[in-house]
Protein backbone atom coordinates (compact mmCIF):
# COMPACT_ATOMS: atom_id res chain seq x y z
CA UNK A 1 43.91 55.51 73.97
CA UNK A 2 44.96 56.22 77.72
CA UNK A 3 45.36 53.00 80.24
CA UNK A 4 45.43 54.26 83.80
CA UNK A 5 47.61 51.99 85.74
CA UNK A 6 48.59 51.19 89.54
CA UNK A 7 52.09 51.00 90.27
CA UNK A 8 54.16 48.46 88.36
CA UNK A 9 55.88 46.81 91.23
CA UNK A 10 53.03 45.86 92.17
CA UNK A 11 49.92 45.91 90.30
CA UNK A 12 49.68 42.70 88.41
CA UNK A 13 46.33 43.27 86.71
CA UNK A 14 47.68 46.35 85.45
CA UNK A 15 50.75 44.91 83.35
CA UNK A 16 48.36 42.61 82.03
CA UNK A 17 47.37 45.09 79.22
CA UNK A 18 50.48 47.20 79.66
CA UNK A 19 52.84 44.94 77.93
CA UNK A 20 50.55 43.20 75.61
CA UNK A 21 50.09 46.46 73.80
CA UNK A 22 53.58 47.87 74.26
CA UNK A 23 55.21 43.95 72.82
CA UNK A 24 52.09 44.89 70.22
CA UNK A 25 52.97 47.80 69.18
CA UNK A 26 49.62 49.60 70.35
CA UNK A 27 50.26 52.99 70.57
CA UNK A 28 48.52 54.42 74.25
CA UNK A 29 49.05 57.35 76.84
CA UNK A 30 50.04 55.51 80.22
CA UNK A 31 47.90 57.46 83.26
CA UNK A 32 49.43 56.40 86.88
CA UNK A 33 47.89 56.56 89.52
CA UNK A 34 49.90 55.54 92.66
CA UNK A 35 48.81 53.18 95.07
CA UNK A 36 48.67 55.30 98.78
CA UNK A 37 45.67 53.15 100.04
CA UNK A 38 42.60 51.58 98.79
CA UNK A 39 40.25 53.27 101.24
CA UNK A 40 37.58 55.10 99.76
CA UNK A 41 39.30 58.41 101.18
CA UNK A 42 42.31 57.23 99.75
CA UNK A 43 43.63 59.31 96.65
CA UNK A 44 43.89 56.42 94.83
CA UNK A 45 39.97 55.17 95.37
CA UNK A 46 39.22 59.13 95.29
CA UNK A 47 40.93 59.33 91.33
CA UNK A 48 39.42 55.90 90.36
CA UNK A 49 35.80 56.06 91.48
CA UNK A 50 35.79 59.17 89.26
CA UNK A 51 36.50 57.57 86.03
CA UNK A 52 35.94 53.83 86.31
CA UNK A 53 32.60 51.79 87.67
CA UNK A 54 35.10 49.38 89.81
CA UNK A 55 37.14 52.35 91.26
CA UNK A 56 40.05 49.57 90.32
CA UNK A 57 43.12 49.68 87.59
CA UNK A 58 43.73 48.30 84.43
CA UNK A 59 41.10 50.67 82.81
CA UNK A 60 41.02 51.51 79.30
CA UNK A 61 39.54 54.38 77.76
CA UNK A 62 39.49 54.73 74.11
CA UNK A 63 38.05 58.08 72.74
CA UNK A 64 35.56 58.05 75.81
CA UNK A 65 34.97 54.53 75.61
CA UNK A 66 35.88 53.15 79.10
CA UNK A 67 36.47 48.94 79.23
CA UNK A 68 37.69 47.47 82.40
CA UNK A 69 39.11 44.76 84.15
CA UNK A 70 42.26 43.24 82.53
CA UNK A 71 40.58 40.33 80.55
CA UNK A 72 37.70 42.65 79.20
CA UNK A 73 40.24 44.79 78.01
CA UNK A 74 42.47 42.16 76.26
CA UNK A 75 39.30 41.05 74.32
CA UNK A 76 38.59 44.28 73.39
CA UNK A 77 41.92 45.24 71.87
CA UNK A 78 41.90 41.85 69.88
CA UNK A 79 38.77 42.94 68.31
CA UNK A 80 39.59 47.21 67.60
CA UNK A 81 42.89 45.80 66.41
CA UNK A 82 42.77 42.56 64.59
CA UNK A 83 46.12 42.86 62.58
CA UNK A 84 47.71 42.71 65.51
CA UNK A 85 47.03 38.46 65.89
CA UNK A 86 46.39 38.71 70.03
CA UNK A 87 45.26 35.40 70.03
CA UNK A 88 46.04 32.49 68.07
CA UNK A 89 44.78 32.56 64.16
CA UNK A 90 43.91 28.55 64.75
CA UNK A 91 40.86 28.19 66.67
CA UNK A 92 41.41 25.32 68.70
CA UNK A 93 44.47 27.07 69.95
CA UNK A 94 42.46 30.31 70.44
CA UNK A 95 39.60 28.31 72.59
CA UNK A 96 42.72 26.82 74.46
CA UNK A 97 44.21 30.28 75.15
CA UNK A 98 41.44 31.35 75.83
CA UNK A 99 40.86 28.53 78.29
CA UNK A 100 43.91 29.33 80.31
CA UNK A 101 43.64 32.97 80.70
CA UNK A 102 40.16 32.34 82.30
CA UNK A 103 42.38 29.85 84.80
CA UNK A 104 44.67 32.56 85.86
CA UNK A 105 42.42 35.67 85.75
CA UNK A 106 39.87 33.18 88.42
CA UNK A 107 42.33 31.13 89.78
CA UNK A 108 45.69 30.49 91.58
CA UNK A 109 44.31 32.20 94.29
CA UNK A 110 47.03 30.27 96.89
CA UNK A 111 49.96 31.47 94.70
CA UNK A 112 48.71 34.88 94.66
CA UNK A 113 48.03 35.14 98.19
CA UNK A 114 51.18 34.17 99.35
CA UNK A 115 53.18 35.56 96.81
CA UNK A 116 51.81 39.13 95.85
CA UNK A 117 54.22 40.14 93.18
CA UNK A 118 57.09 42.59 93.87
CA UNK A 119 58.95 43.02 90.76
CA UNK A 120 61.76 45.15 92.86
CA UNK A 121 62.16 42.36 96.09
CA UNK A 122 64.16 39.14 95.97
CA UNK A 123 62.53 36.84 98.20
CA UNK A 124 63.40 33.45 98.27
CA UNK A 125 63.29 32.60 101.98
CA UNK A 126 59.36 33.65 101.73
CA UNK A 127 58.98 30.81 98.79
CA UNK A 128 60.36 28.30 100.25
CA UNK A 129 58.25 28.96 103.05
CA UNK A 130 54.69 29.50 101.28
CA UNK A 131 55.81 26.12 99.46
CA UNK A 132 56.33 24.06 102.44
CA UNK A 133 54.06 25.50 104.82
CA UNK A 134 50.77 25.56 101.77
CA UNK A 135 49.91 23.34 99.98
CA UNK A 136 47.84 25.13 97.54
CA UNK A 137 50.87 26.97 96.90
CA UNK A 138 52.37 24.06 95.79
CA UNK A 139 49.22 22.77 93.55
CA UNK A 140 49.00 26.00 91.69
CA UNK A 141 52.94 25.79 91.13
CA UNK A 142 52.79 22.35 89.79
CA UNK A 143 49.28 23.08 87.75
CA UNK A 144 51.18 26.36 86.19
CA UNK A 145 54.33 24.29 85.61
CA UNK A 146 52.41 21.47 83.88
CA UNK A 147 50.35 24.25 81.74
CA UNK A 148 53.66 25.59 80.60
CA UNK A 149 55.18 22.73 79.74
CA UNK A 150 52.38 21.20 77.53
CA UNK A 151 51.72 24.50 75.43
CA UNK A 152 55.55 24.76 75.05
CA UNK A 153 55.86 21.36 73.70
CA UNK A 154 52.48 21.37 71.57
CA UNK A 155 53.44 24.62 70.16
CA UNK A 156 56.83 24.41 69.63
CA UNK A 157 57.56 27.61 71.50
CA UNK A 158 59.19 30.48 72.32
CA UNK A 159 56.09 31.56 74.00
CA UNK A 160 53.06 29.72 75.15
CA UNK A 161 51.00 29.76 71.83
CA UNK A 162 54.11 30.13 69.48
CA UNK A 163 54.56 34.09 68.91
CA UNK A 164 53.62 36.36 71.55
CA UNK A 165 50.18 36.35 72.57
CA UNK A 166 47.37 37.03 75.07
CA UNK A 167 48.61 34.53 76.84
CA UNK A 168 51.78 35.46 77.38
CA UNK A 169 51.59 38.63 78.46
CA UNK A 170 48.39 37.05 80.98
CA UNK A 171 50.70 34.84 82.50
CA UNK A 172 53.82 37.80 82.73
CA UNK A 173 52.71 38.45 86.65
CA UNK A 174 52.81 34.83 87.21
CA UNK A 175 56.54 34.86 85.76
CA UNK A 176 57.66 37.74 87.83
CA UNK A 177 56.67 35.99 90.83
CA UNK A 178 58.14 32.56 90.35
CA UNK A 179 61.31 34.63 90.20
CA UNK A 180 61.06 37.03 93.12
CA UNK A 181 59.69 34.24 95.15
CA UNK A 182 62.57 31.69 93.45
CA UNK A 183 60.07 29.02 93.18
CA UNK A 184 61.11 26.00 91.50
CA UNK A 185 60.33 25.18 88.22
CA UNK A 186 61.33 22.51 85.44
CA UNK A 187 64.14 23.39 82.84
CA UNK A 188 62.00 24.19 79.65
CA UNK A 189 60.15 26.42 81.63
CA UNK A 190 62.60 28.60 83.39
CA UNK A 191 63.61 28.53 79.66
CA UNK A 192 60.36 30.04 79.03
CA UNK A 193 60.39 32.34 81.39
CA UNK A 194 63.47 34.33 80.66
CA UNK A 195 62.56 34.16 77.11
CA UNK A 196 59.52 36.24 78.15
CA UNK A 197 61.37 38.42 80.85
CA UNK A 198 63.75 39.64 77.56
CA UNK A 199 60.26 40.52 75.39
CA UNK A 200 60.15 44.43 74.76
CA UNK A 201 56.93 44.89 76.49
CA UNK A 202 58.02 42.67 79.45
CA UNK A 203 61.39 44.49 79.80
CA UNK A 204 59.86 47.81 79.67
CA UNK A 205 57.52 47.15 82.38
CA UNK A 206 60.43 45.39 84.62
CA UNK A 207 62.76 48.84 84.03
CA UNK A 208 59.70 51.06 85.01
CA UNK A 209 59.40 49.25 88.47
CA UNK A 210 62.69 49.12 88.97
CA UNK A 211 62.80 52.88 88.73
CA UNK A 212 59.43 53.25 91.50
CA UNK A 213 61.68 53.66 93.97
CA UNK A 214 57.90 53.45 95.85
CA UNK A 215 57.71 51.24 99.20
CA UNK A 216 54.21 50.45 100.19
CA UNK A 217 54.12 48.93 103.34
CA UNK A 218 50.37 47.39 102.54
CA UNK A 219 51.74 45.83 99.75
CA UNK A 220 54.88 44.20 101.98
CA UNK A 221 53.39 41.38 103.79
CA UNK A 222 57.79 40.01 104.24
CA UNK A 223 59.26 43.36 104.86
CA UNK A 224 59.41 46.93 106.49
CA UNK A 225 61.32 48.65 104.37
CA UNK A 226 63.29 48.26 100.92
């Protein structure tokens, strides 16, 4: 299997599937494909439109077999490999997983907005900014916050549904924006957070950004240069 990615500073909807299958243990050929613009003239557009419907990353392609958008894909792998346990074995807390990776893959729209992630930046002055000067920002802070809190305690932990899941690796982007953005967040869930920062898969994916060394300036609404 190949998964053709954007960059990983940036790209949220490509780590997505990026480090549930590599804290899976799926084996897959990463294809990047660096963001330079999203124009159609653009050689990222150019090298998308000629593989995927969307012209957009994550895409998957299995033997041929081409599945995309992040959530699509994440179904997808929980069916061709069903050993692997991506969601919860209990049903209830498979609909509920379910449930909130609909939330984030249609939602949290202020949060995202203001606070595009950027793995390699340290931002803080920007949070406290989108936080006092949106207040959506701060509903989809306290709405993730609450989420978090109530799976960790019904659960039992370390991650959302109990072992790493879907979820988890769903709500990874999220994570790597509360910190860059230093965003406030209760105890048990900064607790949860570096829990998930030290997963294989998550790791991986922070070391690769890291290692970019890629500025974007389209992607930098808070700075002009690294």
């Amino acid at each position: 299997m190949k998964l053709h990615i954007g960059n990983k500073n940036y790209s949220s909807w490509s780590m997505r599937p990026w480090v549930l299958m590599r804290g899976t243990g799926i084996a897959f050929e990463e294809v990047m494909v660096r963001f330079d613009g999203f124009a159609p003239d653009s050689r990222f557009k150019q090298t998308m439109d000629a593989v995927s419907p969307t012209g957009k990353v994550p895409l998957l392609d299995d033997d041929g077999l081409m599945v995309w958008d992040s959530l699509a894909i994440a179904e997808y792998l929980a069916e061709r490999f069903p050993e692997k346990q991506l969601w919860p074995a209990d049903r209830a807390a498979r609909a509920r997983a379910r449930s909130v990776c609909a939330e984030m893959h249609s939602g949290f729209a202020a949060l995202r907005s203001a606070c595009p992630m950027n793995i390699e930046a340290s931002l803080p002055e920007a949070g406290a900014l989108a936080l006092r000067d949106h207040p959506a920002v701060r509903t989809d802070l306290a709405r993730i916050a609450q989420m978090w809190s109530a799976l960790l305690a019904e659960y039992g932990g370390p991650m959302l549904f109990g072992s790493f899941s879907v979820a988890d690796a769903y709500f990874a982007p999220v994570v790597m924006r509360l910190r860059t953005y230093a965003l406030p967040v209760p105890a048990e869930v900064a607790a949860y957070m570096q829990r998930l920062v030290e997963q294989p898969g998550v790791r991986a994916w922070i070391e690769g950004a890291l290692a970019e060394q890629d500025f974007r300036d389209f992607e930098e609404p808070y700075r002009l240069h690294r």
